[in-house]
Protein backbone atom coordinates (compact mmCIF):
# COMPACT_ATOMS: atom_id res chain seq x y z
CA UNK A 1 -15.44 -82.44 -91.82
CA UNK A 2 -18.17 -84.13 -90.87
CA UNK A 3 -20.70 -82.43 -88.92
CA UNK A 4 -21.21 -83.56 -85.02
CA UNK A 5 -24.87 -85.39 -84.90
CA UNK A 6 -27.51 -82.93 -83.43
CA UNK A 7 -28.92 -83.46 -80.22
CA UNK A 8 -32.41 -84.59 -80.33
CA UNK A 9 -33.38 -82.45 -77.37
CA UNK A 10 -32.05 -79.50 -75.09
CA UNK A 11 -30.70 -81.30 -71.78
CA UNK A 12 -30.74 -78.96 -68.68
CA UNK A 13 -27.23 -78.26 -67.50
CA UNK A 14 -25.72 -80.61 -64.80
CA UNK A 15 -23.45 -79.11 -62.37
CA UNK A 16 -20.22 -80.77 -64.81
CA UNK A 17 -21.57 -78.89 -67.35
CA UNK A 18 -21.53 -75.66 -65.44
CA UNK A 19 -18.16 -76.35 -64.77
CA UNK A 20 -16.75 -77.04 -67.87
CA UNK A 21 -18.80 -73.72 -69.61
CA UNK A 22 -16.91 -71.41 -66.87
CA UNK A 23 -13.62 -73.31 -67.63
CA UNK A 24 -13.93 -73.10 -71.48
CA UNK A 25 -15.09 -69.30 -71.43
CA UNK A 26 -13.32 -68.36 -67.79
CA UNK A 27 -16.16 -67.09 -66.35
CA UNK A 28 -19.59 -67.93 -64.70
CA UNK A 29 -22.28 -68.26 -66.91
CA UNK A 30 -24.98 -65.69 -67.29
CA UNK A 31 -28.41 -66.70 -68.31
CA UNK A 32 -27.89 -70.55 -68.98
CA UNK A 33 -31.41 -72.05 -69.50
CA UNK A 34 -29.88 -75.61 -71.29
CA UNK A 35 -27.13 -77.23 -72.93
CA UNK A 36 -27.81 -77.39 -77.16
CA UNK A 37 -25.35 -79.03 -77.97
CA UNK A 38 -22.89 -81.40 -76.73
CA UNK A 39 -19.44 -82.19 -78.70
CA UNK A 40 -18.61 -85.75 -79.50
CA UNK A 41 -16.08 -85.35 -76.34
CA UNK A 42 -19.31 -84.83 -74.15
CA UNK A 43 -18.56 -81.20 -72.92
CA UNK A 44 -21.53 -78.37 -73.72
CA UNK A 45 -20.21 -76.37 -76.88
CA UNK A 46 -23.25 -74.69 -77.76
CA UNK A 47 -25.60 -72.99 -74.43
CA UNK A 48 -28.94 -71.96 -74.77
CA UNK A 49 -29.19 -68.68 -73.13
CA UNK A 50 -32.14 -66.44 -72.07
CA UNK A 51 -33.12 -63.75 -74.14
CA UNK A 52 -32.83 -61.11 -70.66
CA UNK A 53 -29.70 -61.54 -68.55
CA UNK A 54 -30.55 -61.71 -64.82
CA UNK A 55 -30.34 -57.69 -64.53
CA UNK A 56 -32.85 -57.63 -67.37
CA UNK A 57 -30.24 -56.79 -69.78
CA UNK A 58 -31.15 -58.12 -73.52
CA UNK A 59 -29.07 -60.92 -74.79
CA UNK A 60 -30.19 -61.81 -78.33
CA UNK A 61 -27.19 -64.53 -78.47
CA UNK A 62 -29.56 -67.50 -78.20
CA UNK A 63 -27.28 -70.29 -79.28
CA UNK A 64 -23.71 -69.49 -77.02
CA UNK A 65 -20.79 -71.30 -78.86
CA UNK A 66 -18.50 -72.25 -75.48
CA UNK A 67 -16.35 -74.81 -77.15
CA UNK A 68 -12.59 -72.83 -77.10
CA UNK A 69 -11.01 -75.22 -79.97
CA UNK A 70 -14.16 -74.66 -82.26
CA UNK A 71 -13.98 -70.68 -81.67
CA UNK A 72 -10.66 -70.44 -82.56
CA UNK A 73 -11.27 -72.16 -85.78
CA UNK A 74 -13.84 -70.44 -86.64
CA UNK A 75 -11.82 -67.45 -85.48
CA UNK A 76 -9.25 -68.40 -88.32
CA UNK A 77 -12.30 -68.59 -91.15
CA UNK A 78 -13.13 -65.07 -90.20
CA UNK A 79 -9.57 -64.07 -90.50
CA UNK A 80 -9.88 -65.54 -93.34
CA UNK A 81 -12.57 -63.54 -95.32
CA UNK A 82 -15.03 -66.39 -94.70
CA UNK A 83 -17.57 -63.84 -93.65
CA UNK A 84 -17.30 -61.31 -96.39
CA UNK A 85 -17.53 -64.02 -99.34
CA UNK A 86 -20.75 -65.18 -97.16
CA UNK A 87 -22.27 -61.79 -97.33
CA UNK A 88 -21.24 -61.14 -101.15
CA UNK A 89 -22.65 -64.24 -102.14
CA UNK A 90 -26.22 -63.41 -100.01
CA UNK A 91 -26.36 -60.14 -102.42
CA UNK A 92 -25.82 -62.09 -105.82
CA UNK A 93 -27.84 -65.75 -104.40
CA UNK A 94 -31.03 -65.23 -104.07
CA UNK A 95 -31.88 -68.68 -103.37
CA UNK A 96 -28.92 -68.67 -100.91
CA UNK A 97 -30.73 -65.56 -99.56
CA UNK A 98 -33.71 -66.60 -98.66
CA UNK A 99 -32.51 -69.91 -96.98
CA UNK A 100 -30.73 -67.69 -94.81
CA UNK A 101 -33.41 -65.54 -93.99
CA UNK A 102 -35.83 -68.26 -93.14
CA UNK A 103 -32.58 -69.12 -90.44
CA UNK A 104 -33.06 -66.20 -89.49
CA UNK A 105 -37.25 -66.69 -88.84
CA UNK A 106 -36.16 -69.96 -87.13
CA UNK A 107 -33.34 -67.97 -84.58
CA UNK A 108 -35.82 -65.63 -84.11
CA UNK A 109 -38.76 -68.08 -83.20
CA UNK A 110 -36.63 -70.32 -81.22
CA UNK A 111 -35.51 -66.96 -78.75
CA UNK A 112 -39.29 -65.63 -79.25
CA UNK A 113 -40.28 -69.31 -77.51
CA UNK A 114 -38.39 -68.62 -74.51
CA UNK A 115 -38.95 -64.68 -74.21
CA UNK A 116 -40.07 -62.07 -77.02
CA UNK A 117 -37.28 -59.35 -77.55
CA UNK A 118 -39.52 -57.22 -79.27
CA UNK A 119 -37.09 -54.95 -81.82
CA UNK A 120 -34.21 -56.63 -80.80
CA UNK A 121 -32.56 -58.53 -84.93
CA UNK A 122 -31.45 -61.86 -84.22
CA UNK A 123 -27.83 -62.63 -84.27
CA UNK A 124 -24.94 -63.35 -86.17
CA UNK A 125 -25.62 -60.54 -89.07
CA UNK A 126 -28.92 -62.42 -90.18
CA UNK A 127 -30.92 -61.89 -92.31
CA UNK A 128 -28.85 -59.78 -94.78
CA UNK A 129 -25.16 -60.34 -93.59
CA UNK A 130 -23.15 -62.37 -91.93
CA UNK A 131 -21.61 -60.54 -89.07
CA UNK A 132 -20.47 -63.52 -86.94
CA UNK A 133 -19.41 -66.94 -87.99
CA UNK A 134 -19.57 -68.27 -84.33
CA UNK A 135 -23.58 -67.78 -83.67
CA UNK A 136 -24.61 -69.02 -86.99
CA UNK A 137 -22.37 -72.24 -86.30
CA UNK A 138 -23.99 -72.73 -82.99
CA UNK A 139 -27.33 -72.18 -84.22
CA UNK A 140 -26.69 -74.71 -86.71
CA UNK A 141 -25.47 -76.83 -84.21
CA UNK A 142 -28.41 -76.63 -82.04
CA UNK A 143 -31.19 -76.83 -84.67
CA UNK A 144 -29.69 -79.31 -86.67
CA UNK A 145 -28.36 -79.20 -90.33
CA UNK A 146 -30.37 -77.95 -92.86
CA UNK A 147 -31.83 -75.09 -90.69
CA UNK A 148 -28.98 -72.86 -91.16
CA UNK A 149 -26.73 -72.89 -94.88
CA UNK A 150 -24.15 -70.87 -93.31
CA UNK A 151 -23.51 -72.20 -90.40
CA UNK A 152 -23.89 -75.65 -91.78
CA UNK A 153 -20.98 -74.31 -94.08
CA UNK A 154 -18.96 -72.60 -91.79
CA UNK A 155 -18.89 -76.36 -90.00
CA UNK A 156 -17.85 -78.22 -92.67
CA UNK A 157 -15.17 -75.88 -93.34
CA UNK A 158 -13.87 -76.51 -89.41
CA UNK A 159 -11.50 -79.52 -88.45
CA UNK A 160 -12.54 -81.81 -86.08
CA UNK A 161 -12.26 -80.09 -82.85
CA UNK A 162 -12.86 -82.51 -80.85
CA UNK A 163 -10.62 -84.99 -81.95
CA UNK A 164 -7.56 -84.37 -79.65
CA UNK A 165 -10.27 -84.66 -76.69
CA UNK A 166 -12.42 -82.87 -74.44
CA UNK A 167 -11.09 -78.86 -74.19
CA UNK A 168 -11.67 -78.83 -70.80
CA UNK A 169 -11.44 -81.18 -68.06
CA UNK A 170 -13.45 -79.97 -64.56
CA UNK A 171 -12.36 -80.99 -61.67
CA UNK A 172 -8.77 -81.96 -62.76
CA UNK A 173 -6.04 -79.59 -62.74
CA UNK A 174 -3.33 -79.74 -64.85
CA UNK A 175 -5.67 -81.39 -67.60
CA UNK A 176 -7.50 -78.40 -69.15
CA UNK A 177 -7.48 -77.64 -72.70
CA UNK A 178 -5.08 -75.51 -74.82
């Protein structure tokens, strides 16, 4: 597949976009600072969160992947033993390794920018594992290929999920995604 273009900057969330994150995930969203990415469909499918919910609560998930269609698929790579090949390969790469852990340095200064979870790892397994396919996907969606070897794997190992249309459609019921 080929991966969606980056956005060249964070956009702060319009009240459409609000709507379509708490359609896609079913619930309001907690400590949205900006939208990271937007599908080729024009819905949000990567948030920008803060590091500290609202109660103060640490959230170290940066980069939020909302998009249901691209979840599921990556869903089906975990299934899959995407992850586990990912982590083997980390342990016998070392090239491979240290890629990731400078993605991991660039998660880490990106959610240091906004507020400094001191102690807190970054996300997604990094730097030594991958734990979850659907943060390093939308951190490479949000910083751009290159940043992020996994993630920019784990997307073009994903079908185009945005091909049968927007997953969500605010505002008009009956029209929502899958």
């Amino acid at each position: 597949m080929e991966t969606p273009p980056p956005q060249t900057e964070r956009t702060e969330p319009t009240e459409a976009d609000v709507a379509a994150f708490e359609e896609q995930l079913g619930r309001p969203p907690r400590g949205l600072r900006a939208i990271a990415h937007r599908c080729p469909c024009g819905n949000p499918d990567v948030v920008e969160t803060a590091p500290r919910l609202p109660d103060g609560t640490p959230f170290p998930t940066t980069y939020y992947l909302t998009c249901p269609r691209a979840a599921s698929a990556i869903g089906t790579l975990e299934a899959n033993g995407v992850m586990k090949e990912m982590s083997e390969r980390l342990q016998s790469d070392p090239g491979l390794a240290a890629a990731y852990r400078a993605a991991h340095e660039d998660y880490i200064a990106r959610r240091d920018a906004i507020e400094v979870l001191e102690g807190f790892p970054s996300a997604g397994g990094m730097p030594d594992r991958v734990k979850c396919l659907h943060v390093l996907v939308g951190h490479s969606l949000a910083a751009g290929p290159g940043v992020n070897p996994l993630g920019d794997e784990a997307i073009a190992m994903l079908p185009e999920w945005w091909a049968k249309g927007p997953c969500v459609s605010p505002g008009a019921p009956g029209e929502a995604g899958e």
